[in-house]
N, C-alpha and C. Protein backbone atom coordinates (compact mmCIF):
# COMPACT_ATOMS: atom_id res chain seq x y z
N UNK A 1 96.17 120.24 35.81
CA UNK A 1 96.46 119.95 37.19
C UNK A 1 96.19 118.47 37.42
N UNK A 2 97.19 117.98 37.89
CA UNK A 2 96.93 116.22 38.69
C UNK A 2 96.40 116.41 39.97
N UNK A 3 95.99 115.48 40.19
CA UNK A 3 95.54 114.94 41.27
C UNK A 3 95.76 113.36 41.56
N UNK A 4 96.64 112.82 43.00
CA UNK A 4 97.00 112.20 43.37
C UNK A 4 96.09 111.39 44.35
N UNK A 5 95.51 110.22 44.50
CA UNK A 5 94.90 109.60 46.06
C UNK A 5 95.94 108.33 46.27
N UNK A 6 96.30 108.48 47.30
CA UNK A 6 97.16 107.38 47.91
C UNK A 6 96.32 106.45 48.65
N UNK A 7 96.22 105.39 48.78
CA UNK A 7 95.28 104.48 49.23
C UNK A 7 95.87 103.30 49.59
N UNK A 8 95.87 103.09 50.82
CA UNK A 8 97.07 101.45 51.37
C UNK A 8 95.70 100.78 51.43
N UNK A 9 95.71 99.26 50.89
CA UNK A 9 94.93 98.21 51.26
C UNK A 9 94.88 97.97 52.34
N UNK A 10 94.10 97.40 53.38
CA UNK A 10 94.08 96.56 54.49
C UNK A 10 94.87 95.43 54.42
N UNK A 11 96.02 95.25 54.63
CA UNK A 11 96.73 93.83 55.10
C UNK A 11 96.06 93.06 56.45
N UNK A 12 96.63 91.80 56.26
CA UNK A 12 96.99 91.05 57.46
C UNK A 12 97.50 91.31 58.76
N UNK A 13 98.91 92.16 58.66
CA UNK A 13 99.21 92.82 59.60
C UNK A 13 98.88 94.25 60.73
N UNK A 14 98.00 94.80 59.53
CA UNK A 14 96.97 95.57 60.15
C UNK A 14 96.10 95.07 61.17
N UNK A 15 95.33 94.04 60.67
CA UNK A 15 94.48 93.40 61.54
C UNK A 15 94.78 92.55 62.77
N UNK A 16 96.35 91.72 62.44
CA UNK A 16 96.65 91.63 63.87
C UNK A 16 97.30 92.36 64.47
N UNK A 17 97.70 93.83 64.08
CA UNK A 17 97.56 94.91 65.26
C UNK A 17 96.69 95.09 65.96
N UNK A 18 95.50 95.35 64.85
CA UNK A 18 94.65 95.38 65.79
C UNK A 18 93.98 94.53 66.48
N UNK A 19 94.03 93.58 66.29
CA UNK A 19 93.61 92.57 67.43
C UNK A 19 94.84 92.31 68.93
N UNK A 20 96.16 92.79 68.03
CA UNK A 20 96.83 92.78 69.20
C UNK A 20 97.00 93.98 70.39
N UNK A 21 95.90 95.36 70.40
CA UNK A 21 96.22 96.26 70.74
C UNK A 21 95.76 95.44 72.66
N UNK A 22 94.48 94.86 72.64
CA UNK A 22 94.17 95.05 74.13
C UNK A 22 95.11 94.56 75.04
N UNK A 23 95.72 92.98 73.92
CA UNK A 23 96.57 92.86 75.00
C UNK A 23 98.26 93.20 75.08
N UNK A 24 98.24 94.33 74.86
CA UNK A 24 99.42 95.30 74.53
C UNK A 24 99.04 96.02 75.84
N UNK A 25 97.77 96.77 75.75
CA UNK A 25 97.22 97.48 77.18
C UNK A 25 96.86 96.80 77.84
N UNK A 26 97.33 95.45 78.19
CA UNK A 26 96.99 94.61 79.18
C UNK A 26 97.94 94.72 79.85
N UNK A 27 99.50 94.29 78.99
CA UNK A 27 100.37 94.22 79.70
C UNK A 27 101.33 95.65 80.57
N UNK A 28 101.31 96.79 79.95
CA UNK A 28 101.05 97.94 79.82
C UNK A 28 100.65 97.79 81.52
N UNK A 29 99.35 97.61 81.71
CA UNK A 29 98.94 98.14 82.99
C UNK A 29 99.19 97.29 83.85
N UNK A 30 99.84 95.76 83.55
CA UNK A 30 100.37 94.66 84.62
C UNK A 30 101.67 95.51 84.81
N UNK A 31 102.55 95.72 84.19
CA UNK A 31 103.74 96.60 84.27
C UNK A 31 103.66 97.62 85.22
N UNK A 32 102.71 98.52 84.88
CA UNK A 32 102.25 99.77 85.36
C UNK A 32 102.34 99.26 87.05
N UNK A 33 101.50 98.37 87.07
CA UNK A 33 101.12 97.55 88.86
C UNK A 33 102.07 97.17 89.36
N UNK A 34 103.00 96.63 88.42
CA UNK A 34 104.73 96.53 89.18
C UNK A 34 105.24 97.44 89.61
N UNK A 35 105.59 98.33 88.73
CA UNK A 35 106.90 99.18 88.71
C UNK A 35 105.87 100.19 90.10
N UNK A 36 104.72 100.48 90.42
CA UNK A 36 104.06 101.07 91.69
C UNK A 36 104.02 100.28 93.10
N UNK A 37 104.80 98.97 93.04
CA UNK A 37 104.74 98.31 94.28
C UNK A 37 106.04 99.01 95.36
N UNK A 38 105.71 98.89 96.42
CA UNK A 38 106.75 99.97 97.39
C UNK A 38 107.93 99.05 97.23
N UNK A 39 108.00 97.15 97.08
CA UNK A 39 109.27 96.69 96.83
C UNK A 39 109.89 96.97 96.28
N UNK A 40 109.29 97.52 94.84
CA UNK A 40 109.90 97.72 93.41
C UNK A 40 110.70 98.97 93.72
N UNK A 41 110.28 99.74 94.08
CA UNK A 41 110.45 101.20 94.28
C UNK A 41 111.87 101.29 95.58
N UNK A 42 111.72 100.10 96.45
CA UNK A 42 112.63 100.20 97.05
C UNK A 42 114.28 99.45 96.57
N UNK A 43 113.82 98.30 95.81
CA UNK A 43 114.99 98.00 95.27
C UNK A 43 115.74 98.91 93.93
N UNK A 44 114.72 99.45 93.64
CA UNK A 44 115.13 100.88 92.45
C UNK A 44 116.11 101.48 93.32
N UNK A 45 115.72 101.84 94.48
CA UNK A 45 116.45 103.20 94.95
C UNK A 45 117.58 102.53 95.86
N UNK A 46 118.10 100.76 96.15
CA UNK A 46 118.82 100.26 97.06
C UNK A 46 119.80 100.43 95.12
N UNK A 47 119.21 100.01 94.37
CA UNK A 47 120.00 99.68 92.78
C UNK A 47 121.02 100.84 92.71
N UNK A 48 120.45 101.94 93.02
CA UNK A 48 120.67 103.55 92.85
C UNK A 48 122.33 103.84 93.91
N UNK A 49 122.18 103.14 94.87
CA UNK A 49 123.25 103.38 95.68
C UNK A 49 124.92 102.61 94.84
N UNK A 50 125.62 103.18 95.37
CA UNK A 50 127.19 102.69 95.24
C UNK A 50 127.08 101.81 95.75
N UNK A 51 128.07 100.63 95.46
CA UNK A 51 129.10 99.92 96.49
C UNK A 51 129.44 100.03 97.39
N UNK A 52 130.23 100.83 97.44
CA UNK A 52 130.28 101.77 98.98
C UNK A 52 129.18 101.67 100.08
N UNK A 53 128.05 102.58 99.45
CA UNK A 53 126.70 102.87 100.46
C UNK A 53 125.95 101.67 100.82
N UNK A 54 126.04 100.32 99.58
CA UNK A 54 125.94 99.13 100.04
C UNK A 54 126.36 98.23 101.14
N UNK A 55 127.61 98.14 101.28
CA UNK A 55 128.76 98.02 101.71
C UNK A 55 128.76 98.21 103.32
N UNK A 56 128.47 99.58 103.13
CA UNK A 56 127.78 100.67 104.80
C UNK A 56 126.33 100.01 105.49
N UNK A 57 125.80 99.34 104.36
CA UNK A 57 124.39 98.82 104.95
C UNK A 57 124.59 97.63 104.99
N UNK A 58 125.45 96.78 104.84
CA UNK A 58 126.16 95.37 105.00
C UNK A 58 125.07 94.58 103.64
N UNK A 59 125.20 95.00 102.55
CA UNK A 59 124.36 94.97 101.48
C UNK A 59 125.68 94.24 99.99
N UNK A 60 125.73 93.58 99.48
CA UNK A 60 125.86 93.51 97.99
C UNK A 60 125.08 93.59 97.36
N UNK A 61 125.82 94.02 96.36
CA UNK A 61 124.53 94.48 94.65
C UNK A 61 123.77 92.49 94.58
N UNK A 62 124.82 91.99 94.24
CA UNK A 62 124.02 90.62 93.90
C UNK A 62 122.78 90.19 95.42
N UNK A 63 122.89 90.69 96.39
CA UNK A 63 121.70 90.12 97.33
C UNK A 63 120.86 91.22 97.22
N UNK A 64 120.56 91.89 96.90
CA UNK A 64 119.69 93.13 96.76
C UNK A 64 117.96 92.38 96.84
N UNK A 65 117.88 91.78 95.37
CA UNK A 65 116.20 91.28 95.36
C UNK A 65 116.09 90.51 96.49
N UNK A 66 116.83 89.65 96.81
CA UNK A 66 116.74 88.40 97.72
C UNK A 66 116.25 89.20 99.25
N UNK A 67 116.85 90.17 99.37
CA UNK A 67 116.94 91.19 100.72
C UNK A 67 115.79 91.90 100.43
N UNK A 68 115.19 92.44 99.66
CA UNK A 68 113.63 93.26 99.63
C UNK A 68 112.65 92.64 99.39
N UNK A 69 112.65 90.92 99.17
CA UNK A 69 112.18 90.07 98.68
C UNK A 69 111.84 88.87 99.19
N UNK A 70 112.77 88.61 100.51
CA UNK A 70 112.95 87.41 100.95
C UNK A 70 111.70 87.20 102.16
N UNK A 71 111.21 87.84 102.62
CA UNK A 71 109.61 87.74 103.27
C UNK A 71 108.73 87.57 102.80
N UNK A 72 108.37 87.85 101.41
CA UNK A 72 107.51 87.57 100.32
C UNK A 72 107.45 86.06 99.12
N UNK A 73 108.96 85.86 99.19
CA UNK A 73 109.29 84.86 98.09
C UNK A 73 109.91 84.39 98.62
N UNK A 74 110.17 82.88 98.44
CA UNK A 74 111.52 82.14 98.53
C UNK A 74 111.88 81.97 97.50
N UNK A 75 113.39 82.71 97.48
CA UNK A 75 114.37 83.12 96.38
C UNK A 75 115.33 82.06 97.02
């Protein structure tokens, strides 16, 4: 009977994984803080509409950020 042990060395790239993990979960939870802002959430769901329903709200796709945005930023 054989017996087999497979054994990977420690590379380089191992290690800057792991050094790169925190700020992986850094950005991760800056993201996270975006995509939960009520702007974000509202231009998601203005994105979500037709042309049309745009159109009805005197809206174009291209002014969208500028319009959920424009009290906050100068765009």
């Amino acid at each position: 009977m054989a017996h087999a042990a497979q054994y990977t060395a420690p590379t380089a790239l191992g290690l800057l994984s792991l050094l790169a993990k925190p700020f992986i979960a850094l950005g991760n939870g800056l993201v996270a803080i975006g995509e939960a802002n009520t702007r974000y959430q509202t231009l998601n769901k203005l994105m979500d509409l037709s042309d049309a329903d745009l159109a009805k709200r005197g809206l174009k796709r291209d002014d969208l950020v500028h319009h959920v945005f424009s009290d906050s930023y100068y765009l």
